[in-house]
PDB file of N, CA and C in Angstrom:
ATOM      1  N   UNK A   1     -30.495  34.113  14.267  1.00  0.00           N
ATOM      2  CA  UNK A   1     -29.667  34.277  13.083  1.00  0.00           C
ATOM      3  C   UNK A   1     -28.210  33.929  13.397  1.00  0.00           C
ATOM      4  N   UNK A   2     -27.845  34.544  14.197  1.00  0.00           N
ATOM      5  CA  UNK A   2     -26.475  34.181  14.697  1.00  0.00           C
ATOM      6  C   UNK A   2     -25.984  32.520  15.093  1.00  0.00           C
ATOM      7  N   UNK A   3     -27.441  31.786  15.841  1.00  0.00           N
ATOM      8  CA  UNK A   3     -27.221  30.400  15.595  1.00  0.00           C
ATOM      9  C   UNK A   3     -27.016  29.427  14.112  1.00  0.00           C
ATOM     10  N   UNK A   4     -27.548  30.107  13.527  1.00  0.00           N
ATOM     11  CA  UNK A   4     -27.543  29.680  12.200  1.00  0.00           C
ATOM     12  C   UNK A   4     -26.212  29.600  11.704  1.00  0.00           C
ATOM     13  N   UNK A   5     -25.511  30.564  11.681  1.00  0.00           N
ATOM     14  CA  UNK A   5     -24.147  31.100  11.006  1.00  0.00           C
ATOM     15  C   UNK A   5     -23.272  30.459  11.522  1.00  0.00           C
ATOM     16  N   UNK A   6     -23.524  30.253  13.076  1.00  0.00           N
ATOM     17  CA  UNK A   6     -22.320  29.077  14.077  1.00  0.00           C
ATOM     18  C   UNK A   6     -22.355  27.719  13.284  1.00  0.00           C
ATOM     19  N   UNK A   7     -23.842  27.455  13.387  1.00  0.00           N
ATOM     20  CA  UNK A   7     -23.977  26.156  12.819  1.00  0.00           C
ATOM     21  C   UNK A   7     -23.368  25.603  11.467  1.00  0.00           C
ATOM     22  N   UNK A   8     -23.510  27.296  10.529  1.00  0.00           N
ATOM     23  CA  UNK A   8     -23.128  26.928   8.907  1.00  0.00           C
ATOM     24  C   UNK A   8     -21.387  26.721   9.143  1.00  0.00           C
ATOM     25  N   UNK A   9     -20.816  27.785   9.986  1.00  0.00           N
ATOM     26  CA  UNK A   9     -19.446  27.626  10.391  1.00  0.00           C
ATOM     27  C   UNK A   9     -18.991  25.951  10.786  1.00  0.00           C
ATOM     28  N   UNK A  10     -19.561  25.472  11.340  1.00  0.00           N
ATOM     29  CA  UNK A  10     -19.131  24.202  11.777  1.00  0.00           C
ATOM     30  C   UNK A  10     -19.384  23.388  10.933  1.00  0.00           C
ATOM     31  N   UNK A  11     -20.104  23.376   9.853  1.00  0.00           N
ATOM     32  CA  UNK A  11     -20.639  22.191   9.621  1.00  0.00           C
ATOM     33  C   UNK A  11     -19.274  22.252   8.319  1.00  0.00           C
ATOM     34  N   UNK A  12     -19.058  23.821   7.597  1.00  0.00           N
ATOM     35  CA  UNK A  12     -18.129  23.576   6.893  1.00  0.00           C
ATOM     36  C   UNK A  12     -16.746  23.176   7.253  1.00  0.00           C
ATOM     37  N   UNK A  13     -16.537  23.330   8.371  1.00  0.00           N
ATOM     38  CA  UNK A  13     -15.231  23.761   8.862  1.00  0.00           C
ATOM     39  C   UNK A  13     -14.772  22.065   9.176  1.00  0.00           C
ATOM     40  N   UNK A  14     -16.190  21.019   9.838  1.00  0.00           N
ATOM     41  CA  UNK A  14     -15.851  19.388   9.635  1.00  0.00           C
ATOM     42  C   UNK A  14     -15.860  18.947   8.619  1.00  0.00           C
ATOM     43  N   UNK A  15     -16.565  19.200   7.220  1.00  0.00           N
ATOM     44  CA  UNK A  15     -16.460  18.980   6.321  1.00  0.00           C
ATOM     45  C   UNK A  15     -15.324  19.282   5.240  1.00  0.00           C
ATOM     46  N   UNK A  16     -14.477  20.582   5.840  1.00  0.00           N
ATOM     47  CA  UNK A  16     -13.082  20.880   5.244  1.00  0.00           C
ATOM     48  C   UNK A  16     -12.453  19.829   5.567  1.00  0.00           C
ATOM     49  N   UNK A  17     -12.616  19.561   7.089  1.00  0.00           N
ATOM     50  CA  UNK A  17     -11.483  18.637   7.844  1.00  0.00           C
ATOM     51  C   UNK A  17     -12.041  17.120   7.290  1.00  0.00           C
ATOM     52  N   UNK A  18     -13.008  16.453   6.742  1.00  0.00           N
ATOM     53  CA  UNK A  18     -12.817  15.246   6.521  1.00  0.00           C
ATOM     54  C   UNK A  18     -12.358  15.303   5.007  1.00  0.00           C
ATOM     55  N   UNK A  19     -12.463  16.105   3.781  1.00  0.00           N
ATOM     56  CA  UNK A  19     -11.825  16.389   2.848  1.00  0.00           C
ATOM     57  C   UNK A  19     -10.298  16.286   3.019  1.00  0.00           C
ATOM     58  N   UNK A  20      -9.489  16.526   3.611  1.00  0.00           N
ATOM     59  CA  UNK A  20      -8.133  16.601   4.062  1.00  0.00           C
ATOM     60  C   UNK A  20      -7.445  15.268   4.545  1.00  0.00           C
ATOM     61  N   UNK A  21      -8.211  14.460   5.486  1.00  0.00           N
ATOM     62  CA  UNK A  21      -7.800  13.134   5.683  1.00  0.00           C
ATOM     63  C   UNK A  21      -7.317  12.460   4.435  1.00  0.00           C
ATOM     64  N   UNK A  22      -5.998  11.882   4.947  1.00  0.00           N
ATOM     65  CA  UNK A  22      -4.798  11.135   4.335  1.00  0.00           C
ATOM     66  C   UNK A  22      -5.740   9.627   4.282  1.00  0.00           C
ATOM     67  N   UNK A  23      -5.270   8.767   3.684  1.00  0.00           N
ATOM     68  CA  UNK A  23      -5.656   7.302   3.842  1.00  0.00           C
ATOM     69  C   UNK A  23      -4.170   6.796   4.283  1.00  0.00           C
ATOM     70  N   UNK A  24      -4.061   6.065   5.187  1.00  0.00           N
ATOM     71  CA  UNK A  24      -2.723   5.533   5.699  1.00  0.00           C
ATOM     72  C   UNK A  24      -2.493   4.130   5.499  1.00  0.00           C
ATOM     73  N   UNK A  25      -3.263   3.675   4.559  1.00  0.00           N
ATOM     74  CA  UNK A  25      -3.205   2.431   3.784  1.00  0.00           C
ATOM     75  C   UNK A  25      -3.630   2.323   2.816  1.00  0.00           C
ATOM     76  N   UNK A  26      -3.358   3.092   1.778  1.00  0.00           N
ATOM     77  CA  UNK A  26      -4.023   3.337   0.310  1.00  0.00           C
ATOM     78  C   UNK A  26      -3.237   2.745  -0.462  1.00  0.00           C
ATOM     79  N   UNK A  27      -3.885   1.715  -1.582  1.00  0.00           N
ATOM     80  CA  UNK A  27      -3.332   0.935  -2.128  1.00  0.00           C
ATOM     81  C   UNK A  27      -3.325   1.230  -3.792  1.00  0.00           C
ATOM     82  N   UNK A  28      -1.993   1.033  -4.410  1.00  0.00           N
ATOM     83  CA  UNK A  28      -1.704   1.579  -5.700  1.00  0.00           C
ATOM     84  C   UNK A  28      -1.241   0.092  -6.148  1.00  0.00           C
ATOM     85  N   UNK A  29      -1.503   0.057  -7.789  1.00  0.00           N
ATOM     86  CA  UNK A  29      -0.898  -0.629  -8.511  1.00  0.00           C
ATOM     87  C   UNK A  29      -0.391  -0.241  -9.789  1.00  0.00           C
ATOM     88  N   UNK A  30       0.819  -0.003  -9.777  1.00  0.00           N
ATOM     89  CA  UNK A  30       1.648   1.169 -10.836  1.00  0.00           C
ATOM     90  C   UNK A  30       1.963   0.008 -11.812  1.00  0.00           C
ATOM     91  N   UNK A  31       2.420   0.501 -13.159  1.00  0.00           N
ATOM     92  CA  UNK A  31       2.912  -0.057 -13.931  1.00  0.00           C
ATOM     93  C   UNK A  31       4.931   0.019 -13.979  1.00  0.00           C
ATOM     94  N   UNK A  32       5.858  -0.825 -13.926  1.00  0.00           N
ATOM     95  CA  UNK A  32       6.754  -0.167 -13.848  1.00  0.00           C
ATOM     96  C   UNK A  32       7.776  -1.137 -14.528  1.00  0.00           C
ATOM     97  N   UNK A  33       8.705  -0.525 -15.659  1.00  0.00           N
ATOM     98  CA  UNK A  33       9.259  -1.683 -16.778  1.00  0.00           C
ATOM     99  C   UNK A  33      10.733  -1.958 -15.990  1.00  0.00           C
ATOM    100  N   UNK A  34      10.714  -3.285 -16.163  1.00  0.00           N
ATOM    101  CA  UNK A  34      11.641  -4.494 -15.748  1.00  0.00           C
ATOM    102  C   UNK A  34      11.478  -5.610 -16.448  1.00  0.00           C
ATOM    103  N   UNK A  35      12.504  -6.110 -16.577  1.00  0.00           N
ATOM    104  CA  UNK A  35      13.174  -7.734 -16.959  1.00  0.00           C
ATOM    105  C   UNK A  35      13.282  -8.710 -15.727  1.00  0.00           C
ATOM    106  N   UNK A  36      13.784  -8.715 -14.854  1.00  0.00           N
ATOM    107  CA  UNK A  36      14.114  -9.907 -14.085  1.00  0.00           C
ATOM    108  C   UNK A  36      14.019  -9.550 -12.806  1.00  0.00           C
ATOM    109  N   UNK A  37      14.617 -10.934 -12.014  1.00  0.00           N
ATOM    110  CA  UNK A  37      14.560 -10.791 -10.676  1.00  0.00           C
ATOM    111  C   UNK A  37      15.262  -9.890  -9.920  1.00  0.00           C
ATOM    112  N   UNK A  38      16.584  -9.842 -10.664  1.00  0.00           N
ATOM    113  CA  UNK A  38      17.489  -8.418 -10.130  1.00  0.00           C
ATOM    114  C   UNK A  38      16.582  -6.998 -10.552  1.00  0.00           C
ATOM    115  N   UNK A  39      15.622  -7.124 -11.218  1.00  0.00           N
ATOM    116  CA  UNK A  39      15.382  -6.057 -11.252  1.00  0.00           C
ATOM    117  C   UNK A  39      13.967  -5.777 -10.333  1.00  0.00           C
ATOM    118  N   UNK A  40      13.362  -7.498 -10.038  1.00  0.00           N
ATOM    119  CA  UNK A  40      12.370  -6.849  -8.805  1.00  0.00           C
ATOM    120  C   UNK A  40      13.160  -6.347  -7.427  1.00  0.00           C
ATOM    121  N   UNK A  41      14.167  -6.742  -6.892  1.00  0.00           N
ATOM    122  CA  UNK A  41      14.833  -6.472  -6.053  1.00  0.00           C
ATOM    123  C   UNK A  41      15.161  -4.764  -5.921  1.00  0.00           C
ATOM    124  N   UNK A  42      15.367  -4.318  -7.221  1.00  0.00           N
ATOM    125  CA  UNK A  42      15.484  -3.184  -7.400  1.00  0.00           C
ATOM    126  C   UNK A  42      14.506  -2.110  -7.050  1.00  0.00           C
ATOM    127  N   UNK A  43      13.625  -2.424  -7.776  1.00  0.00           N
ATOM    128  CA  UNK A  43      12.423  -1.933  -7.698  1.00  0.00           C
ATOM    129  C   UNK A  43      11.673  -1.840  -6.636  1.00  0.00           C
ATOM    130  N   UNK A  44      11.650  -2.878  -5.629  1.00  0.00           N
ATOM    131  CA  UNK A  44      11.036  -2.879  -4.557  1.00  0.00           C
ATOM    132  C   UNK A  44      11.952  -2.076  -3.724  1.00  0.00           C
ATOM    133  N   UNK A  45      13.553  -2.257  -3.474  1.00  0.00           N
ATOM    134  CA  UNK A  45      14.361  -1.091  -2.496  1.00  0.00           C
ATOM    135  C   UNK A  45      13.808  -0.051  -2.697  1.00  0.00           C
ATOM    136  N   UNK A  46      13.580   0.354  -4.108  1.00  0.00           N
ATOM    137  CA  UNK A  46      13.709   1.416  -4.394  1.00  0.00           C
ATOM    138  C   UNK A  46      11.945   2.544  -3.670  1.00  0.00           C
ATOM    139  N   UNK A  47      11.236   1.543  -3.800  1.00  0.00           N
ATOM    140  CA  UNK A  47      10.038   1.702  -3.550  1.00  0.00           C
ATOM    141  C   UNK A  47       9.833   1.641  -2.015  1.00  0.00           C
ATOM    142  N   UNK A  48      10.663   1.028  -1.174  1.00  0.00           N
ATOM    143  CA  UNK A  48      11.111   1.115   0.397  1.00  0.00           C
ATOM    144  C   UNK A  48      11.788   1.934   0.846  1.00  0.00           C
ATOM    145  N   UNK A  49      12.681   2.570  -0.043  1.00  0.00           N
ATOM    146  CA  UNK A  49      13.385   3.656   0.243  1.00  0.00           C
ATOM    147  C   UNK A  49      12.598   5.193   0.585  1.00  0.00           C
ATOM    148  N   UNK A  50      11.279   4.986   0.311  1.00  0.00           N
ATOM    149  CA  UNK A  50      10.671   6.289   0.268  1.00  0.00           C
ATOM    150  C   UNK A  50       9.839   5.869   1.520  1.00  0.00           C
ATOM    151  N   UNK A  51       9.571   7.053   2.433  1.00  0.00           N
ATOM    152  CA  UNK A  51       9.153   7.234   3.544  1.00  0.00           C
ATOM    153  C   UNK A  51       7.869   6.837   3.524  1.00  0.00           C
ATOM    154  N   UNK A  52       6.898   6.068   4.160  1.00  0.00           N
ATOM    155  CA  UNK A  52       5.568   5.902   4.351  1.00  0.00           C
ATOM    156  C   UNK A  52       4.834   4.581   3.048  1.00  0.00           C
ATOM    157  N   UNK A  53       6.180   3.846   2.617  1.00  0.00           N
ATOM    158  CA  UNK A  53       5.653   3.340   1.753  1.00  0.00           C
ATOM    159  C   UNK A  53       5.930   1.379   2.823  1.00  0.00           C
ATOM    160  N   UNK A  54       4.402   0.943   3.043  1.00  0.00           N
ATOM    161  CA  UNK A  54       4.604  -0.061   3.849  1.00  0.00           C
ATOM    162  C   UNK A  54       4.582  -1.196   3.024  1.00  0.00           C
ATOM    163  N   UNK A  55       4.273  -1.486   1.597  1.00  0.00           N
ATOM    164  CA  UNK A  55       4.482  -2.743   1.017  1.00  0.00           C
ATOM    165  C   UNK A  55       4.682  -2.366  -0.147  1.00  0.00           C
ATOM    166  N   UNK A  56       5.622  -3.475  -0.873  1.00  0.00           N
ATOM    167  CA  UNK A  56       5.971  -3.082  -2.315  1.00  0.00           C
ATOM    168  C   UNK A  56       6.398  -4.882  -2.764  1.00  0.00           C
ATOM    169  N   UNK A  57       5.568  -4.886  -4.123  1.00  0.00           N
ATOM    170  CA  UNK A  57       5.689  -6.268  -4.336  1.00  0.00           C
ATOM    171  C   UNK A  57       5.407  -6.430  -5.780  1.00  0.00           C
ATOM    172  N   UNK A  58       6.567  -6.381  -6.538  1.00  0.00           N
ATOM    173  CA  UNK A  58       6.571  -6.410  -7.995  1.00  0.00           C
ATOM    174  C   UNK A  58       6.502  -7.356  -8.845  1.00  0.00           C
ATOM    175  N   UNK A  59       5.841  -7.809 -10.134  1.00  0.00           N
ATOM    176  CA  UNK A  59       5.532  -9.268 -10.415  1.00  0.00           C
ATOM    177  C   UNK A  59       6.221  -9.007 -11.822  1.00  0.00           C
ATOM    178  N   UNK A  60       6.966  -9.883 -11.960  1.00  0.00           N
ATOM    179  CA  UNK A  60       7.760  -9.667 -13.126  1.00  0.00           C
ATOM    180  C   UNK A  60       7.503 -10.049 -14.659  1.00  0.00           C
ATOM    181  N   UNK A  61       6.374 -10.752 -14.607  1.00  0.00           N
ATOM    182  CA  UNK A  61       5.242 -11.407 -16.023  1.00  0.00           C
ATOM    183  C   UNK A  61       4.621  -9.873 -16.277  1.00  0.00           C
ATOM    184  N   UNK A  62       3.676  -9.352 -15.445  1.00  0.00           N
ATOM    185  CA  UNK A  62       2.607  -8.599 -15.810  1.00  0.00           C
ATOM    186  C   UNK A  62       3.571  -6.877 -15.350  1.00  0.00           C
ATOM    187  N   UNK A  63       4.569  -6.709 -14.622  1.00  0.00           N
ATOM    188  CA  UNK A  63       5.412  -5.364 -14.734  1.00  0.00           C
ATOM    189  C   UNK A  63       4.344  -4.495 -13.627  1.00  0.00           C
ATOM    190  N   UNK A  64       3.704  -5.024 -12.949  1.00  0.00           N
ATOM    191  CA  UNK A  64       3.089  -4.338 -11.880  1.00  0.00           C
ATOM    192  C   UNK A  64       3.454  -4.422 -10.318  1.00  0.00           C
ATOM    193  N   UNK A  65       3.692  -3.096 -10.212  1.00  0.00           N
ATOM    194  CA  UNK A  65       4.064  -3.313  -8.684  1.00  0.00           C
ATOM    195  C   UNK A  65       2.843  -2.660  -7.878  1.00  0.00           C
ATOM    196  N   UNK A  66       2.890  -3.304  -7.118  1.00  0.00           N
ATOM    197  CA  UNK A  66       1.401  -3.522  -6.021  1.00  0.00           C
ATOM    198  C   UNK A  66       2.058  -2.416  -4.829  1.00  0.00           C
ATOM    199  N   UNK A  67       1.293  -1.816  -4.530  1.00  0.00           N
ATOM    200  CA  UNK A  67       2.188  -1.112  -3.479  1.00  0.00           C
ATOM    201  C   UNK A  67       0.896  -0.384  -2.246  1.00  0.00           C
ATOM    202  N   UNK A  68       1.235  -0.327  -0.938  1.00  0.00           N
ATOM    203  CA  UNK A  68       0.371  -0.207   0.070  1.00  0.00           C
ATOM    204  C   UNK A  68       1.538   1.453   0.822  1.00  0.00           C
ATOM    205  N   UNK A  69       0.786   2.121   0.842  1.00  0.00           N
ATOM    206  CA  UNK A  69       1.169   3.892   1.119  1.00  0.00           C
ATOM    207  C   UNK A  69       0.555   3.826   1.931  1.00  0.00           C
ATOM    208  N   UNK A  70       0.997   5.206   3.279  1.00  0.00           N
ATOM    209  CA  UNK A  70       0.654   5.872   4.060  1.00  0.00           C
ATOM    210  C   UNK A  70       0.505   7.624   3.249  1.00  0.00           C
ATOM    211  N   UNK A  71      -0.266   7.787   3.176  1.00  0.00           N
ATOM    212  CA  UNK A  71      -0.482   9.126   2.154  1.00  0.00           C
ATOM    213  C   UNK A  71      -0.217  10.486   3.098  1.00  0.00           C
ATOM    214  N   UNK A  72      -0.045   9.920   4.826  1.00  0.00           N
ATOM    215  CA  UNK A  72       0.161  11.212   5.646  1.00  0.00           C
ATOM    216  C   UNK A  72       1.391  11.641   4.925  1.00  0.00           C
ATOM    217  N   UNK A  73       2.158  10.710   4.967  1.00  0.00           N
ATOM    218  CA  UNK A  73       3.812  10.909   4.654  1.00  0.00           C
ATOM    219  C   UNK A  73       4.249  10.543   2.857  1.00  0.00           C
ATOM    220  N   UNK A  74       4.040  10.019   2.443  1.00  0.00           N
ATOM    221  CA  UNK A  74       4.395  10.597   0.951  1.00  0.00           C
ATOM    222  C   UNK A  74       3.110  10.367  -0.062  1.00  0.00           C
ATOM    223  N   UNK A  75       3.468  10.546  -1.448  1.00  0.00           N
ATOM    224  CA  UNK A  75       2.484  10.718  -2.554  1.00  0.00           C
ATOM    225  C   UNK A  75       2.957   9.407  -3.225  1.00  0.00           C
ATOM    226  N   UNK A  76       1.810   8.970  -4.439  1.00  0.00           N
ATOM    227  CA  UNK A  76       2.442   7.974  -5.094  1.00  0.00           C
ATOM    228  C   UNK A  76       3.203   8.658  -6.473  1.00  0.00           C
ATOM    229  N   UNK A  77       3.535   9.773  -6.356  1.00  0.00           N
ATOM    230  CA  UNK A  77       4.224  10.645  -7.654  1.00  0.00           C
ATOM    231  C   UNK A  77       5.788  10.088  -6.965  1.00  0.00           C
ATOM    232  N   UNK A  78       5.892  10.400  -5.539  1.00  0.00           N
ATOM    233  CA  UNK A  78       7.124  10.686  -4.974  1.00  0.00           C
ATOM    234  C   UNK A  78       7.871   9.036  -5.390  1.00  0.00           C
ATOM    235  N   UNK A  79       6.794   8.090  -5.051  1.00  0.00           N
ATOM    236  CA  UNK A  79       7.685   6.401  -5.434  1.00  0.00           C
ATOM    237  C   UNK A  79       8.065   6.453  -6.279  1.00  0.00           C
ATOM    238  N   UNK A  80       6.913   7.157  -7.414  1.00  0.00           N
ATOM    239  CA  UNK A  80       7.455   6.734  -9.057  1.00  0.00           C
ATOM    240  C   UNK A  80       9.118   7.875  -9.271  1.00  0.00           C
ATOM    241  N   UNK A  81       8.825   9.015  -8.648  1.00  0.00           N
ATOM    242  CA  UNK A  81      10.317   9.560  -9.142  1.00  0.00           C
ATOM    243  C   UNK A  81      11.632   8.839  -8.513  1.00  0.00           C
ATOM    244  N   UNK A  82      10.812   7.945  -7.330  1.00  0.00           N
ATOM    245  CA  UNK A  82      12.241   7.362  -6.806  1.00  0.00           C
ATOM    246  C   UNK A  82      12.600   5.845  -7.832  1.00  0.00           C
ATOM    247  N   UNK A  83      11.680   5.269  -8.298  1.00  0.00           N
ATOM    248  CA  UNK A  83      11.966   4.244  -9.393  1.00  0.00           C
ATOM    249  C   UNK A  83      12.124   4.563 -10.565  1.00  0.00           C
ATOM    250  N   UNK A  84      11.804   5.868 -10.944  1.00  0.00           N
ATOM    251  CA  UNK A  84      12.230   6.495 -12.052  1.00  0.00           C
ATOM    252  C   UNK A  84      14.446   6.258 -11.943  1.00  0.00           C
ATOM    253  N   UNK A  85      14.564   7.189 -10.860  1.00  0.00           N
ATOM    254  CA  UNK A  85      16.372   7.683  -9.926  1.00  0.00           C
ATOM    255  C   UNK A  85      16.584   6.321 -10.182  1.00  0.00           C
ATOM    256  N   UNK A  86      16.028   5.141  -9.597  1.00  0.00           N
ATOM    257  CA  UNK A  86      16.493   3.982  -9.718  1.00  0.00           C
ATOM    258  C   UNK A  86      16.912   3.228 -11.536  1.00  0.00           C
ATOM    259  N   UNK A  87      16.589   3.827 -12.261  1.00  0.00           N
ATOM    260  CA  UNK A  87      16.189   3.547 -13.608  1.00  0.00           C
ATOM    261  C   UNK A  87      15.036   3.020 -14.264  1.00  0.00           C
ATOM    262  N   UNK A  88      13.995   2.694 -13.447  1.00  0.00           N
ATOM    263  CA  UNK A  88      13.184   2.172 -14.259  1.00  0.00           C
ATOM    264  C   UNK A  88      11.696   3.163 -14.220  1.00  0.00           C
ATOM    265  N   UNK A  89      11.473   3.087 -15.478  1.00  0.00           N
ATOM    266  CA  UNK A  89      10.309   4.213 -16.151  1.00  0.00           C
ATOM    267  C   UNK A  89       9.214   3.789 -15.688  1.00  0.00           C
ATOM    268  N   UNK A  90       8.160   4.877 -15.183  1.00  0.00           N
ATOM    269  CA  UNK A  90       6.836   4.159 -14.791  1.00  0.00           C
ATOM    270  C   UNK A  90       5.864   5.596 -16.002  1.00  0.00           C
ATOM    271  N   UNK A  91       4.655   5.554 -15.828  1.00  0.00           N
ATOM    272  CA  UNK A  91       4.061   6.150 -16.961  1.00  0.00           C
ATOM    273  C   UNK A  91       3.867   7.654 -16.471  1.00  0.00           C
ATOM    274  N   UNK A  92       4.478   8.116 -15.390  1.00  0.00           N
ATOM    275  CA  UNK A  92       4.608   9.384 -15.149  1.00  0.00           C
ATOM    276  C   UNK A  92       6.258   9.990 -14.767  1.00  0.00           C
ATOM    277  N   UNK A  93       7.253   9.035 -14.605  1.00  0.00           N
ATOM    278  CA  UNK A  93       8.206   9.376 -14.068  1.00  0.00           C
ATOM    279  C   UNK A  93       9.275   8.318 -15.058  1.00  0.00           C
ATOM    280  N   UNK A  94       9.777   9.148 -16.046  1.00  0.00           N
ATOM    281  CA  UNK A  94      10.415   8.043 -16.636  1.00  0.00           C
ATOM    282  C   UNK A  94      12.398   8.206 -16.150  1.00  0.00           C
ATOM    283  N   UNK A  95      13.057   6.962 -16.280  1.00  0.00           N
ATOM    284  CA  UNK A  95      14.891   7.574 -15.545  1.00  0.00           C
ATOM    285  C   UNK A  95      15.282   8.194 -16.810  1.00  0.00           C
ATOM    286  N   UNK A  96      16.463   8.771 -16.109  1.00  0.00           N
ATOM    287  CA  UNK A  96      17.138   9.943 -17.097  1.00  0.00           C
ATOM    288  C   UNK A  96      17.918   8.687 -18.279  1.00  0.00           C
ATOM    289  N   UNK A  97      18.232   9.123 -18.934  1.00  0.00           N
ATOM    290  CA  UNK A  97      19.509   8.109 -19.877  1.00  0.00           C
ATOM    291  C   UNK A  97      20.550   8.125 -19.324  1.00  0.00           C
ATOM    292  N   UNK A  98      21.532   8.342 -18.401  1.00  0.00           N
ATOM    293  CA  UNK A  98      22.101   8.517 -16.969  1.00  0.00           C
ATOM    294  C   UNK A  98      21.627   6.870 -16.069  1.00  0.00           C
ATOM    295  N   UNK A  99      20.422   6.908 -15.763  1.00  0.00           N
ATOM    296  CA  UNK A  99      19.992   6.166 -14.618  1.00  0.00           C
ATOM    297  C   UNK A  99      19.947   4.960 -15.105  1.00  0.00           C
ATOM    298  N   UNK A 100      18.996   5.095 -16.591  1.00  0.00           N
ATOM    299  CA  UNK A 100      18.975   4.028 -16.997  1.00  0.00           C
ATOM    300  C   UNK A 100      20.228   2.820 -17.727  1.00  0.00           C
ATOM    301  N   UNK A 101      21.221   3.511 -18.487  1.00  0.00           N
ATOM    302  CA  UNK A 101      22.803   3.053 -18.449  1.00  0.00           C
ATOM    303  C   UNK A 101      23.978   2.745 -17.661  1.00  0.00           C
ATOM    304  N   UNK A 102      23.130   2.982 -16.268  1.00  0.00           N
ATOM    305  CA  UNK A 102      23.467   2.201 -15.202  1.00  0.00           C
ATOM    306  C   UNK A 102      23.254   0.830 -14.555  1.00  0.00           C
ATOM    307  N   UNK A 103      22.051   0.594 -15.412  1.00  0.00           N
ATOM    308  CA  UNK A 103      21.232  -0.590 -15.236  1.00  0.00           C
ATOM    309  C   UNK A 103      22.496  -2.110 -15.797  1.00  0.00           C
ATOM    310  N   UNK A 104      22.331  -3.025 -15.114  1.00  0.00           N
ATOM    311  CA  UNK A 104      23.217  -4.121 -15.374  1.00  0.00           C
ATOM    312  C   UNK A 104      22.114  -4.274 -17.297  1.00  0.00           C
ATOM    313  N   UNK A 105      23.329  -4.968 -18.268  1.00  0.00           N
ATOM    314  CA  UNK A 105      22.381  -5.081 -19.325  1.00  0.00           C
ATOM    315  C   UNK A 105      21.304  -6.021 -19.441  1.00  0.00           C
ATOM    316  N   UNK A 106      21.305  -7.056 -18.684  1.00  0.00           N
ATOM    317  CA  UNK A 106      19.985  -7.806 -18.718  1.00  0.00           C
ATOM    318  C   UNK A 106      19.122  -6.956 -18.130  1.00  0.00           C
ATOM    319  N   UNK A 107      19.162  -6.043 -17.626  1.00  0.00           N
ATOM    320  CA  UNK A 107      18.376  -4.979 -16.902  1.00  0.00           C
ATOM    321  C   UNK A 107      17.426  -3.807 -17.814  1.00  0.00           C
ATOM    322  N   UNK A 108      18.142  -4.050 -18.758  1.00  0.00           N
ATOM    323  CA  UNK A 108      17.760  -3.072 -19.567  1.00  0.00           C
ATOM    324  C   UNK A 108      16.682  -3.334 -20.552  1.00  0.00           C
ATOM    325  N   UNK A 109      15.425  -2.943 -20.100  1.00  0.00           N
ATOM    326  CA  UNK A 109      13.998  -3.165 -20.694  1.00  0.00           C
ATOM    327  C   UNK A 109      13.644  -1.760 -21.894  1.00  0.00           C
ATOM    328  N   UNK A 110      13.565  -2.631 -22.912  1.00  0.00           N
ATOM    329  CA  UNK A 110      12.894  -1.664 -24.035  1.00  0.00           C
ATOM    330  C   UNK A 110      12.324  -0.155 -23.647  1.00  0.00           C
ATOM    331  N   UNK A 111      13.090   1.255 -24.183  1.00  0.00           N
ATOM    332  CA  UNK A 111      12.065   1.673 -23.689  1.00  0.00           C
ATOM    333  C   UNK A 111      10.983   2.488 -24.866  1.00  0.00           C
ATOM    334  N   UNK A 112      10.473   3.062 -24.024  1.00  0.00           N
ATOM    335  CA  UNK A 112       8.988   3.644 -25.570  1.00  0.00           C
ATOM    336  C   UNK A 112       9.732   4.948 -25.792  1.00  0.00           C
TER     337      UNK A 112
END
């Protein structure tokens, strides 16, 4: 009986631990509103600026930025509030009216 219980112990206790593993190359493709090239430039600092984020590559036709995370070290909530700070709205993190009236005016994309 007691083998049993070791066994049930372990088997949950690896199974907690592979539940928990980070992906350290997990790949997102956010939506995030911009006009131009100054504003992929933007967008991508802004998206480099956050810790664990190893690629960021924004296409300025379709407003998607492609982005490759280390999930040990940040979330993809944390990019969007930092491109939010930067001014530009993504569909969970939109900039303050502050951030965004900072934006050069060709910069300034419709917002909803």
């Amino acid at each position: 009986m007691r083998t049993i219980i070791i066994i049930l112990l372990l088997t949950f206790g690896i199974s907690a631990q592979a539940q928990t593993k980070k992906n350290k190359n997990a790949k997102y493709a956010i939506e995030v509103n911009g006009n131009c090239d100054q504003c992929k430039k933007r967008i991508e600092k802004a998206a480099y600026a956050v810790a664990g984020v190893k690629s960021a590559s924004w296409n300025i036709e379709t407003h998607q930025l492609d982005l490759i995370v280390n999930e040990e070290k940040t979330t993809i909530t944390d990019v969007k509030k930092a491109l939010a700070k930067a001014g530009h709205d993504t569909d969970e993190a939109k900039a303050t009216d502050e951030d965004y009236n900072n934006l050069h005016h060709c910069c300034q994309y419709p917002r909803k």
